[in-house]
C-alpha atoms as a PDB file:
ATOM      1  CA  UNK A   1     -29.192 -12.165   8.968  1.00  0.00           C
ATOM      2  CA  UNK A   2     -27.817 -15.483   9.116  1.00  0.00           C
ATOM      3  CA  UNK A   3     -27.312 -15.863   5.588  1.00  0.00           C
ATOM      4  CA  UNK A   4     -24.974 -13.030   5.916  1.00  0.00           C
ATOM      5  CA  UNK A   5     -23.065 -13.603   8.442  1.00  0.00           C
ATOM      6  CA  UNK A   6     -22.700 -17.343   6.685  1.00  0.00           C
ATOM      7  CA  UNK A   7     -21.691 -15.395   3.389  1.00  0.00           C
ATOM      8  CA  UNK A   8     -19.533 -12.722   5.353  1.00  0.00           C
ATOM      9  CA  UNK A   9     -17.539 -15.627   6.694  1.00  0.00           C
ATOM     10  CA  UNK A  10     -17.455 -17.404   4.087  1.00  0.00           C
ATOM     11  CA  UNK A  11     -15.534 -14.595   1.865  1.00  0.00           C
ATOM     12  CA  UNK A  12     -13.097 -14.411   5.036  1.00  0.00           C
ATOM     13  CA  UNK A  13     -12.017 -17.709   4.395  1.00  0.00           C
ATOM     14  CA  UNK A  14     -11.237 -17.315   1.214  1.00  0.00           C
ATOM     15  CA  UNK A  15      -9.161 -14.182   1.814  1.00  0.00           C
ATOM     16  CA  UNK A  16      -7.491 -15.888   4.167  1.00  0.00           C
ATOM     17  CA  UNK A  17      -6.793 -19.056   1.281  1.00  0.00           C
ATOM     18  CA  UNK A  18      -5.406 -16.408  -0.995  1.00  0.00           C
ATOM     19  CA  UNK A  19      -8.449 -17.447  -2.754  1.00  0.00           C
ATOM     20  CA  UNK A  20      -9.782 -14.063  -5.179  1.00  0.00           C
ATOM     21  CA  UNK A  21     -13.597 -15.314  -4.691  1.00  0.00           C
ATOM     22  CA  UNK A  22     -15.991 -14.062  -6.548  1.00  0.00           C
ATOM     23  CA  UNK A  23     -17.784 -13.090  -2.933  1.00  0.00           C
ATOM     24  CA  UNK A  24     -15.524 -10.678  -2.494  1.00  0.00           C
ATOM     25  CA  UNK A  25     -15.167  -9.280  -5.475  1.00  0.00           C
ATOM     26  CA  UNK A  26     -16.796  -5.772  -6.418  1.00  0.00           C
ATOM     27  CA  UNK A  27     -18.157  -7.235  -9.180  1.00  0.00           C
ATOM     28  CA  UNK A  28     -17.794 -11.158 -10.088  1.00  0.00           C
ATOM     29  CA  UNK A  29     -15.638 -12.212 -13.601  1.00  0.00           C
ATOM     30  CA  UNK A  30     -13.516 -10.054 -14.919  1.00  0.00           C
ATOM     31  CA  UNK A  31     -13.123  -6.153 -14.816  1.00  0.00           C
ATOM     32  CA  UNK A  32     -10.758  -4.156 -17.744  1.00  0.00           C
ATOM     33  CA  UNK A  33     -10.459  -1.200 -15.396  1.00  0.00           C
ATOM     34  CA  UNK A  34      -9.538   2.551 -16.307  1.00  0.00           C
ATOM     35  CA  UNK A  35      -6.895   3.579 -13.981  1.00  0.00           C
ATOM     36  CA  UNK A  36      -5.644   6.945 -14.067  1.00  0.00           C
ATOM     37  CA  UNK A  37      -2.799   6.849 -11.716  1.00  0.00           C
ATOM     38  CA  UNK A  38      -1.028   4.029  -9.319  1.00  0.00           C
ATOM     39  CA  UNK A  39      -0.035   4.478  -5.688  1.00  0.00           C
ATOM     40  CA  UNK A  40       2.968   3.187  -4.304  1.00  0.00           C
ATOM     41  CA  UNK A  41       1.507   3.440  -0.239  1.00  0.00           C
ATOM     42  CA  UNK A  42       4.164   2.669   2.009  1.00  0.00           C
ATOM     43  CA  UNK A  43       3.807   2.507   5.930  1.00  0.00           C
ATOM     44  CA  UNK A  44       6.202   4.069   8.661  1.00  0.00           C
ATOM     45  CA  UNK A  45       6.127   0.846  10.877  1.00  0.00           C
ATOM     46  CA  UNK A  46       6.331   2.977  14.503  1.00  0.00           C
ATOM     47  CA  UNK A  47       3.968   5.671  13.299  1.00  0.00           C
ATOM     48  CA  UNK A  48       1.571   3.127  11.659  1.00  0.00           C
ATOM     49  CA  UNK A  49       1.368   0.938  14.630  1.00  0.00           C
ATOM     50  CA  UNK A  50       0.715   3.765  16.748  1.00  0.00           C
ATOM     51  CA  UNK A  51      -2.131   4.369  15.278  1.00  0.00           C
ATOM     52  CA  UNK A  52      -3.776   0.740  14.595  1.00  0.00           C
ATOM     53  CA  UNK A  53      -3.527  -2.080  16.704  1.00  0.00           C
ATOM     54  CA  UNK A  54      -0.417  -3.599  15.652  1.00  0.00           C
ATOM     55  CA  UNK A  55       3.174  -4.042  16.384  1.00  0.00           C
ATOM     56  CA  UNK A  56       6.599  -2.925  14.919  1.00  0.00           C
ATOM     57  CA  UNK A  57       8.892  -3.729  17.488  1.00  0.00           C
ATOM     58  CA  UNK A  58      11.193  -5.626  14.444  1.00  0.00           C
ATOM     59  CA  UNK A  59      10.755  -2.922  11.975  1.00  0.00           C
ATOM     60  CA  UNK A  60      12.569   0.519  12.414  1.00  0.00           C
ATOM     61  CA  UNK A  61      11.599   2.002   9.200  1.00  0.00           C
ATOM     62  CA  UNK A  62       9.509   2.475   5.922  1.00  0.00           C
ATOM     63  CA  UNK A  63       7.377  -0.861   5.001  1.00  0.00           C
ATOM     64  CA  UNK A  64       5.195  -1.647   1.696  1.00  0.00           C
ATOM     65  CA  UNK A  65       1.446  -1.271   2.498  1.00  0.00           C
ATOM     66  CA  UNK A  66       0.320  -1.882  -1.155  1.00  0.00           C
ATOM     67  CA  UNK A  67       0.672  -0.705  -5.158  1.00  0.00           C
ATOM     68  CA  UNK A  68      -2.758   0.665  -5.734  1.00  0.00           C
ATOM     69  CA  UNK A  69      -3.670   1.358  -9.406  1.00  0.00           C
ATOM     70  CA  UNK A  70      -6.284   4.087  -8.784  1.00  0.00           C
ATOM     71  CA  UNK A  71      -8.861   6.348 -10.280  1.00  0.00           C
ATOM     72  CA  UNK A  72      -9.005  10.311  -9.485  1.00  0.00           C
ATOM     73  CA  UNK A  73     -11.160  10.899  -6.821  1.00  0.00           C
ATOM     74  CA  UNK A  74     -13.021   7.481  -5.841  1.00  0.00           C
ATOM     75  CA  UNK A  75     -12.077   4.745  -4.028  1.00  0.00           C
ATOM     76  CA  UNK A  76     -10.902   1.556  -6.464  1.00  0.00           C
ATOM     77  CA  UNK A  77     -11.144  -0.188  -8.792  1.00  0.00           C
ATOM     78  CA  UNK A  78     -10.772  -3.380  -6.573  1.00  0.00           C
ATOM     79  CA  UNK A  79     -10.835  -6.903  -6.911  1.00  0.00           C
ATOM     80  CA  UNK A  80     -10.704  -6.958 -10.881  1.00  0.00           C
ATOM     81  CA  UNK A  81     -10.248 -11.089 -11.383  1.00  0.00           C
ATOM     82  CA  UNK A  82     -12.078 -13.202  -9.437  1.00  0.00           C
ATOM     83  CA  UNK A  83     -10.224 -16.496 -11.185  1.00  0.00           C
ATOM     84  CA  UNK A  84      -6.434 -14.850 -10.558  1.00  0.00           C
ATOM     85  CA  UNK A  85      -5.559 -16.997  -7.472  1.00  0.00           C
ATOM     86  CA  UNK A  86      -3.100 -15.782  -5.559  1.00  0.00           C
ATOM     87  CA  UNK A  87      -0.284 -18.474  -5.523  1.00  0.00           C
ATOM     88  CA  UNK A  88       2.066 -18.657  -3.091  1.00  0.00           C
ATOM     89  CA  UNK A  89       4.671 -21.119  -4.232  1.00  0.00           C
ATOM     90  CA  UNK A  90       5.127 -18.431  -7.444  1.00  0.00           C
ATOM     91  CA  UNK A  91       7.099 -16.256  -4.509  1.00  0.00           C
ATOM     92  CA  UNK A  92       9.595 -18.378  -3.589  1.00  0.00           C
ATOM     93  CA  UNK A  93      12.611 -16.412  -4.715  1.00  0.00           C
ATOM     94  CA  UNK A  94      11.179 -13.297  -3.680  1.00  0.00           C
ATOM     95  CA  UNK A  95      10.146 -14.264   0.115  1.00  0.00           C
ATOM     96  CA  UNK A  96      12.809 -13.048   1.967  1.00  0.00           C
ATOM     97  CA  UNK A  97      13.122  -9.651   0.477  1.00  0.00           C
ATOM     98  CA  UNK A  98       8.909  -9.502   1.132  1.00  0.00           C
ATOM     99  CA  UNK A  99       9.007 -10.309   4.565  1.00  0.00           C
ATOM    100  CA  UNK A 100      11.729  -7.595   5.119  1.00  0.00           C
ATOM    101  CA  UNK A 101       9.967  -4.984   2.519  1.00  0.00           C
ATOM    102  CA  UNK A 102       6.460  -6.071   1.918  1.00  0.00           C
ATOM    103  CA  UNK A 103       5.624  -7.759   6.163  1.00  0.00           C
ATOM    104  CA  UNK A 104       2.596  -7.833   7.544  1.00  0.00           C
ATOM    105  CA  UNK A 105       2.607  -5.522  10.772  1.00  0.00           C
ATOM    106  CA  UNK A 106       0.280  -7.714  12.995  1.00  0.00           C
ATOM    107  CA  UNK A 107       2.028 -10.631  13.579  1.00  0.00           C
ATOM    108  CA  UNK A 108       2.382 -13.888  11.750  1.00  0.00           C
ATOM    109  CA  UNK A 109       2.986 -15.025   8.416  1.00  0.00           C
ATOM    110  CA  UNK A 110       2.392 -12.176   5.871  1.00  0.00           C
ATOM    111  CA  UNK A 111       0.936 -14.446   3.311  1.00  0.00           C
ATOM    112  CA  UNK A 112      -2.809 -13.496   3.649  1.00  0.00           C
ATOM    113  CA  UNK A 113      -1.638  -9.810   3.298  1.00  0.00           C
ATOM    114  CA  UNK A 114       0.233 -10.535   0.240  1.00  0.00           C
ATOM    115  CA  UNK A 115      -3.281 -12.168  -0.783  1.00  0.00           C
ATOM    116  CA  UNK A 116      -5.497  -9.991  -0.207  1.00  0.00           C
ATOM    117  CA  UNK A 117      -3.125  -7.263  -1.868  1.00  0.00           C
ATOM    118  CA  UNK A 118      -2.636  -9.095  -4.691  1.00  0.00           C
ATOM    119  CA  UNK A 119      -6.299  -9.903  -4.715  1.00  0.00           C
ATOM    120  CA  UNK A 120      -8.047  -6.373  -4.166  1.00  0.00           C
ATOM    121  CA  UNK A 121      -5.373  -4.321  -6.097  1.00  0.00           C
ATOM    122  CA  UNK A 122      -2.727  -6.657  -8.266  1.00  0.00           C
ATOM    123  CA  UNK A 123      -5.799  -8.369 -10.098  1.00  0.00           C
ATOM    124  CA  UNK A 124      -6.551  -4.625 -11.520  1.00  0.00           C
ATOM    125  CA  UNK A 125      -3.259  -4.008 -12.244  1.00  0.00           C
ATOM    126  CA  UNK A 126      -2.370  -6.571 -14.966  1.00  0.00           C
ATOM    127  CA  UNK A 127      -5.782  -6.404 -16.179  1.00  0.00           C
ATOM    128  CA  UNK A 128      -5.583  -2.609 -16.921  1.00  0.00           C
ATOM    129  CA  UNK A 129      -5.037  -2.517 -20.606  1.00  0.00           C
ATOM    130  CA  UNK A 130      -3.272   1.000 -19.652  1.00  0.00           C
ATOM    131  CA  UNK A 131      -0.800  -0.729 -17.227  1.00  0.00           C
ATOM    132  CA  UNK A 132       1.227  -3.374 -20.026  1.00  0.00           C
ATOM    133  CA  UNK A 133       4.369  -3.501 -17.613  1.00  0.00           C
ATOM    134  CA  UNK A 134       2.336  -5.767 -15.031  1.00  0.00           C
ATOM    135  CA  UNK A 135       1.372  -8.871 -16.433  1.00  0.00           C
ATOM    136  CA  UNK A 136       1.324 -11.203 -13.739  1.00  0.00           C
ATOM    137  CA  UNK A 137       1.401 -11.691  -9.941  1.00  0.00           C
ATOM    138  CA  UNK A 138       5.175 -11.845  -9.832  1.00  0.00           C
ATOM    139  CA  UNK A 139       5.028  -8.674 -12.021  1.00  0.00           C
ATOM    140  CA  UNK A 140       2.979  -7.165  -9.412  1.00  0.00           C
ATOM    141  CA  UNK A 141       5.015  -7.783  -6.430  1.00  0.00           C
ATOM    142  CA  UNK A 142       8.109  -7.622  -8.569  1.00  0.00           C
ATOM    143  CA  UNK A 143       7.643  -4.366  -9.589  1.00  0.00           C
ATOM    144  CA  UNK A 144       6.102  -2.644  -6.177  1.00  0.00           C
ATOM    145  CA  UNK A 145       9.448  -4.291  -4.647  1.00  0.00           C
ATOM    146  CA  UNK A 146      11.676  -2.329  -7.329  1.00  0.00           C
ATOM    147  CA  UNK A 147       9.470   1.017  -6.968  1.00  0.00           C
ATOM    148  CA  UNK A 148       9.673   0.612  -3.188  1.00  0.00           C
ATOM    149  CA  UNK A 149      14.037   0.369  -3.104  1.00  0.00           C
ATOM    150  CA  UNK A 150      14.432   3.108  -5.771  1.00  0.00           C
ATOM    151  CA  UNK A 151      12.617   5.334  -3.554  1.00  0.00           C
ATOM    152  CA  UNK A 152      15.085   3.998  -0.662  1.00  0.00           C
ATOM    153  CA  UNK A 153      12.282   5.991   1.697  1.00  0.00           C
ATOM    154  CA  UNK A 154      15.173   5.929   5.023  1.00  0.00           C
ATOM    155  CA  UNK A 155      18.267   7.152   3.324  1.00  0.00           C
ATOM    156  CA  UNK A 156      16.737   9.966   1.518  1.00  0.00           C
ATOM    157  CA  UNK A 157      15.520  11.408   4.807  1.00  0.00           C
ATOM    158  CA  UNK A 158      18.116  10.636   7.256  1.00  0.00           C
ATOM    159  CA  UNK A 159      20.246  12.097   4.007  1.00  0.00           C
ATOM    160  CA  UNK A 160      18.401  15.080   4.404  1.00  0.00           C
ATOM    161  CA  UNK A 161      18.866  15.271   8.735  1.00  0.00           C
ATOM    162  CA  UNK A 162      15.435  13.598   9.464  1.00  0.00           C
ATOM    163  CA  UNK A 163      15.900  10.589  11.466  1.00  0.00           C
ATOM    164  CA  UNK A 164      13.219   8.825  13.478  1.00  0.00           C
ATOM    165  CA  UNK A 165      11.741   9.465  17.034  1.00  0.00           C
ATOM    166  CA  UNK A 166      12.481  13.146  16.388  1.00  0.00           C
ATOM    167  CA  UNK A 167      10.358  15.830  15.726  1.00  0.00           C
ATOM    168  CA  UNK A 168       9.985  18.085  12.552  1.00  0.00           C
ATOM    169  CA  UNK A 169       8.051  20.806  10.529  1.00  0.00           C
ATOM    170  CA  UNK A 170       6.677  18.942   7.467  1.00  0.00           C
ATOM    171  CA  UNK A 171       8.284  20.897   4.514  1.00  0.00           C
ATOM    172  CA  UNK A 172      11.547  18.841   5.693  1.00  0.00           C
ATOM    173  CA  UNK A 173       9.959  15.634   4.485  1.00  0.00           C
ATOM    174  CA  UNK A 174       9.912  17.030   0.909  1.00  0.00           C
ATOM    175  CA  UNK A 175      13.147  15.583  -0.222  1.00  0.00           C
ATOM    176  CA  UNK A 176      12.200  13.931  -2.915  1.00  0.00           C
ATOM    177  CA  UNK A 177      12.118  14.489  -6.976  1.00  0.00           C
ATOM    178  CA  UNK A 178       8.548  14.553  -6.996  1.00  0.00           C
ATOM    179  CA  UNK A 179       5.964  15.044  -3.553  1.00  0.00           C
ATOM    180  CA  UNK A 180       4.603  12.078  -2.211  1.00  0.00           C
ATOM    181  CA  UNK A 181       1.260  12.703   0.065  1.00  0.00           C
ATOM    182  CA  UNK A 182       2.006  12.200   3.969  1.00  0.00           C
ATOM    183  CA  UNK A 183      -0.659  11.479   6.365  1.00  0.00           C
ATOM    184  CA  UNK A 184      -0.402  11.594   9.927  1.00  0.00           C
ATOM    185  CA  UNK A 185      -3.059  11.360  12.681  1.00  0.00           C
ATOM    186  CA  UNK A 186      -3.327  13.806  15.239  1.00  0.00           C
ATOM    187  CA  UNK A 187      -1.424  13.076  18.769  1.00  0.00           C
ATOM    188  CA  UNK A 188      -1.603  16.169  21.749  1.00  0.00           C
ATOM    189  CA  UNK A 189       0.041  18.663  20.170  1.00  0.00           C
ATOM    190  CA  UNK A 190       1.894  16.916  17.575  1.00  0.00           C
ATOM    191  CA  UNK A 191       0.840  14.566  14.605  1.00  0.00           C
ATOM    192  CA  UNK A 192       2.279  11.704  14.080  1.00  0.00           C
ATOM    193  CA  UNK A 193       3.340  10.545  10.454  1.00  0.00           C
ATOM    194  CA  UNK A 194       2.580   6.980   9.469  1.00  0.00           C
ATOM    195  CA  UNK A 195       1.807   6.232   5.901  1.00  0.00           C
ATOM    196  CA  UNK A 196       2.939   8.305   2.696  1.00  0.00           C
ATOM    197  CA  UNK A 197       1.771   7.711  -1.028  1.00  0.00           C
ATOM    198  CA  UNK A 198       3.764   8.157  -4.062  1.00  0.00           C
ATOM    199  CA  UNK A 199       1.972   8.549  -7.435  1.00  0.00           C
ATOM    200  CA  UNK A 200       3.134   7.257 -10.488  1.00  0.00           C
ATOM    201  CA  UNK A 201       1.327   7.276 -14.339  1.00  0.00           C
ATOM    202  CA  UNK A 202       0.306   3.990 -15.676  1.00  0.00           C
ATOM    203  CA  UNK A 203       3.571   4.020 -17.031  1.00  0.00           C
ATOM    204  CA  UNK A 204       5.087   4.136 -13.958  1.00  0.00           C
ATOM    205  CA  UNK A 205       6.721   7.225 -13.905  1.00  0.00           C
ATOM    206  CA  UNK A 206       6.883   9.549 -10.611  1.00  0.00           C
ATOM    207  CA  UNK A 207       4.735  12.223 -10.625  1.00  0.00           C
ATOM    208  CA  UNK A 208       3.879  14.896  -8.053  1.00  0.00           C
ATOM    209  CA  UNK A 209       0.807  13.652  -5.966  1.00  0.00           C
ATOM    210  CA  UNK A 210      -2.339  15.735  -5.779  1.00  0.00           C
ATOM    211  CA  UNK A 211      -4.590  15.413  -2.827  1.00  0.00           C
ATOM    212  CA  UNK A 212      -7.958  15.707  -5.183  1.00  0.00           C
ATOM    213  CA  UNK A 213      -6.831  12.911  -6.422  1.00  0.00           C
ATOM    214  CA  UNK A 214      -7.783  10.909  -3.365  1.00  0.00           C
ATOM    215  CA  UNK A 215     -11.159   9.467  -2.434  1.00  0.00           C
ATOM    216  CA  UNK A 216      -9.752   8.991   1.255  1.00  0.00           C
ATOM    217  CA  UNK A 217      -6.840  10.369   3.197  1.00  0.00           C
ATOM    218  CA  UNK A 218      -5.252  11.420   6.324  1.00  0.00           C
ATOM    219  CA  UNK A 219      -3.478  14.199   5.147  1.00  0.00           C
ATOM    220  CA  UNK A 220      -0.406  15.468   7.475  1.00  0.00           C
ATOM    221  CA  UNK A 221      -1.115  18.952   8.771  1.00  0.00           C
ATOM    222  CA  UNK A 222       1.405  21.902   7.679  1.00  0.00           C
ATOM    223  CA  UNK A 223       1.009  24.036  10.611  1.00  0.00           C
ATOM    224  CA  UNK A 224       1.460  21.325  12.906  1.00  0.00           C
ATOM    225  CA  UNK A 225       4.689  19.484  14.294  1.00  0.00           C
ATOM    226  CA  UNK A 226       5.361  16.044  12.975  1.00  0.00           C
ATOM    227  CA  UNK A 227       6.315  13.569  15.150  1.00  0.00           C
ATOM    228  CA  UNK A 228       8.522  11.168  12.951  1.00  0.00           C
ATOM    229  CA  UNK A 229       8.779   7.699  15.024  1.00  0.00           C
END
């Protein structure tokens, strides 16, 4: 039991280092994963806070939880690259747009969120010989950050008459060219929305989501009022 918990800890540290251990890897080396879609997850701050033990009292909108390449209907692939560091100084010209976009919601530096997303998810990514547009870490957060402000998540909806702390059916979240998934957990009579995921091929082009495709969601009920914080 000891050795465990020494091991357990051990692999937090490294997390927390932006280090992609091996200990923490799936599998240790080097993965070439099959990925048959990529999720763009993105976090209503209010909504997602309400639900976890965080807080978004500077963030009034849509955030960037991850870029996820994926596989139908299992969770992964994860950690793909155990000798891909994560490397901090590489973001310097795109730090201030990630702490607005891309922040961690609990406080503190977001750096160790960055890490461990670029660690669990980027590594697989540019190793995916189907996904040739990300090459690199600063592909990887490049690109979520350009997927994330062509969506431009706010506008489209308060385009559309649905503005936060307000209450709606869920068919007027559908504004978009192709349907994200929505998940919302349940509150009283009402559910409240915090995280939606938008699929994309390898190729990153939008297409419609499909909720087989996921090994694990929350998925927004239809027959049930949304509350949008």
């Amino acid at each position: 039991m000891e050795k465990l918990f020494l091991l357990i800890l051990a692999c937090l540290l490294s997390l927390s280092n932006g280090d992609c251990n091996t200990c923490c890897a799936k599998s240790a080396g080097i993965a070439r994963p099959q990925i048959d879609y990529v999720q763009l997850t993105v976090q209503n701050a209010k909504g997602y806070c309400n639900l976890h033990n965080c807080d978004a009292s500077n963030f009034n909108g849509w955030t960037i939880h991850g870029l996820w390449p994926s596989q139908k209907g299992q969770m992964g692939p994860n950690s793909c690259n155990s000798s891909a560091h994560f490397d901090e100084s590489a973001l310097t010209d795109l730090t201030q747009k990630m702490n607005q976009e891309w922040p961690t919601l609990y406080g503190g530096d977001s750096t160790s969120f960055w890490s461990h997303e670029w660690c669990k998810h980027g590594t697989c990514a540019m190793n995916a010989p189907s996904m040739t547009t990300i090459d690199s870490m600063i592909a990887y957060f490049t690109t979520a950050l350009t997927m994330f402000e062509t969506l431009n998540i706010d506008s489209s909806l308060s385009s559309a008459g649905v503005t936060h702390s307000n209450e709606y059916n869920l068919a007027k979240f559908n504004v978009f060219d192709k349907l994200p998934a929505f998940e919302c957990t349940r509150k009283g009579d009402s559910q409240v929305l915090f995280q939606a995921r938008f699929c994309f091929t390898t190729d990153l082009e939008a297409v419609d989501c499909d909720m087989d495709w996921f090994a694990s969601i929350q998925p927004c009920d239809e027959s049930i009022v949304v509350n949008y914080l």
